[in-house]
Protein backbone atom coordinates (compact mmCIF):
# COMPACT_ATOMS: atom_id res chain seq x y z
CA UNK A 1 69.12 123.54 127.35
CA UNK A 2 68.77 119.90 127.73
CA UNK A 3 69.88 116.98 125.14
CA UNK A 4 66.35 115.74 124.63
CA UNK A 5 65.37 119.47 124.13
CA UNK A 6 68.15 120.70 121.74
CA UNK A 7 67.46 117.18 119.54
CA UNK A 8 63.64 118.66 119.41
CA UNK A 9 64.30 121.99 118.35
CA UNK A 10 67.03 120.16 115.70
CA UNK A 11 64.53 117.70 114.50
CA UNK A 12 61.14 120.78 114.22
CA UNK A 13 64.16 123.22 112.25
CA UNK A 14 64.89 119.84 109.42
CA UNK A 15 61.03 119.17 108.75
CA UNK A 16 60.50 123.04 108.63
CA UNK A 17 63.15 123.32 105.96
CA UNK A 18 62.39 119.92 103.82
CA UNK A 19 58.50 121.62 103.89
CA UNK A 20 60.37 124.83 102.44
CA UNK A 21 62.63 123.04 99.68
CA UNK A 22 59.85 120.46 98.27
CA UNK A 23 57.46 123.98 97.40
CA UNK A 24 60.88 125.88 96.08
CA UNK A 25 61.51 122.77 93.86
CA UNK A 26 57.66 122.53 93.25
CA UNK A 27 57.61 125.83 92.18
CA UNK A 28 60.87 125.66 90.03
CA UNK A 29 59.56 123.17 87.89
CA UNK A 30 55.98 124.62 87.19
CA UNK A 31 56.28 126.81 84.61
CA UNK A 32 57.76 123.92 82.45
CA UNK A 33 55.45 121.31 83.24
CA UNK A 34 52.48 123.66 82.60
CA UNK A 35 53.98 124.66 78.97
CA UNK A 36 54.22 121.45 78.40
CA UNK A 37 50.46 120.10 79.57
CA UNK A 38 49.32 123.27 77.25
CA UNK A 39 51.67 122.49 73.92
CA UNK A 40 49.69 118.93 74.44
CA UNK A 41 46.16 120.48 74.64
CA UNK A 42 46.29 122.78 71.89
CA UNK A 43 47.57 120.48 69.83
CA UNK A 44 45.22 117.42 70.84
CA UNK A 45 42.08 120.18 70.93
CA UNK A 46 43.16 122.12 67.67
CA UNK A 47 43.03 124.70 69.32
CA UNK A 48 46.14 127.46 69.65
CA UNK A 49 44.53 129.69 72.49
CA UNK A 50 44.27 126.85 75.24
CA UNK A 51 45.40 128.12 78.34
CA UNK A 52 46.43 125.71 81.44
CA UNK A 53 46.02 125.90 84.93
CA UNK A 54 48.03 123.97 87.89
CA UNK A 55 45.56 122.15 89.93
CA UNK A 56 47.60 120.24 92.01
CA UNK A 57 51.69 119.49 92.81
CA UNK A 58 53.11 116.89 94.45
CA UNK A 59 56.77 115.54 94.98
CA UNK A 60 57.13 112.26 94.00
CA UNK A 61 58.85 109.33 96.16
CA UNK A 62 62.25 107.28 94.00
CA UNK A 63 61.00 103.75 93.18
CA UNK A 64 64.39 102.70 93.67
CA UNK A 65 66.67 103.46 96.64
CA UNK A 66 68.92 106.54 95.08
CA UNK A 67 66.34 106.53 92.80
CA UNK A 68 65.18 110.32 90.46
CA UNK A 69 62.67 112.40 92.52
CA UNK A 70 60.21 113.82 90.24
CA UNK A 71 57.81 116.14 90.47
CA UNK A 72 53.74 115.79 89.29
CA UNK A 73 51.57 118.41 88.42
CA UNK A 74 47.85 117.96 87.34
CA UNK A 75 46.84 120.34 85.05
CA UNK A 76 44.04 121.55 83.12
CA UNK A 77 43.65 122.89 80.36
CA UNK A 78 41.09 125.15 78.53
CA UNK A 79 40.13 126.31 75.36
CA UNK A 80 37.64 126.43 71.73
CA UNK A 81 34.52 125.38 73.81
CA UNK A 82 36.68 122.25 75.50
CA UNK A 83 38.28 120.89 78.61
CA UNK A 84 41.16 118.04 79.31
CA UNK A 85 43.31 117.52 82.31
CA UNK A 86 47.01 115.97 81.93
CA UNK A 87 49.34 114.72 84.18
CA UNK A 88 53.06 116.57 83.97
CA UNK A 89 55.80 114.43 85.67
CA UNK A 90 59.50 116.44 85.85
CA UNK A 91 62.67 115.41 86.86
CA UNK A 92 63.60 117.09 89.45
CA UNK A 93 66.41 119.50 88.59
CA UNK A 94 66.30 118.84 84.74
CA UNK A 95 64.12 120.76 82.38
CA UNK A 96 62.47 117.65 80.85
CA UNK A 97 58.98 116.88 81.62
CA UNK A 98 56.63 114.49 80.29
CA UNK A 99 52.54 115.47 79.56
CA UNK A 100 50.57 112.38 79.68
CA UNK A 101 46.35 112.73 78.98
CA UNK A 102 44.07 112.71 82.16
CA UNK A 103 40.08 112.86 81.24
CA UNK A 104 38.94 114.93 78.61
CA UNK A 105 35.61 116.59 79.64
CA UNK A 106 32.80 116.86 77.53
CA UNK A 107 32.39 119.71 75.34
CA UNK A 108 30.57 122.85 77.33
């Protein structure tokens, strides 16, 4: 096998892997970020049995060089005849996320 060939196969192998960590450390941090998005719901909808939903995840880029990755999740939430969707950020390999308010739909 040639140089340029073995630095292709190298190079495909790394972006097949960093697809496969990013969704592991997507998926590590969902269940936290979606407890969180639901504690703020209920509490901002009065109402105890709003459930959540993950609509979207999304590894977020340090500002800084060196910088915290972080991950986002939107979420929404649902419950008591009413709909918001929040924004969960994480740090990455911590267990602290932050729920901030999206929209809040109208009442259906």
């Amino acid at each position: 096998m040639s140089k340029k060939t073995m630095l292709y196969v190298t190079a495909v192998a790394l972006l097949v892997a960093g697809c496969a960590s990013n969704q592991q450390l997507l998926g590590s941090e969902q269940d936290t970020a979606l407890q969180v998005a639901v504690r703020r719901g209920q509490f901002e909808m009065s109402c105890p049995s709003a459930t959540g939903t993950v609509l979207s995840s999304n590894i977020l880029q340090p500002v800084l060089w060196n910088g915290i990755e972080r991950a986002e999740y939107t979420i929404g939430v649902a419950g008591c005849g009413q709909k918001a969707t929040y924004i969960s950020v994480c740090q990455l390999g911590s267990s602290s996320c932050l729920a901030v308010s999206g929209r809040n739909a109208a009442s259906w």
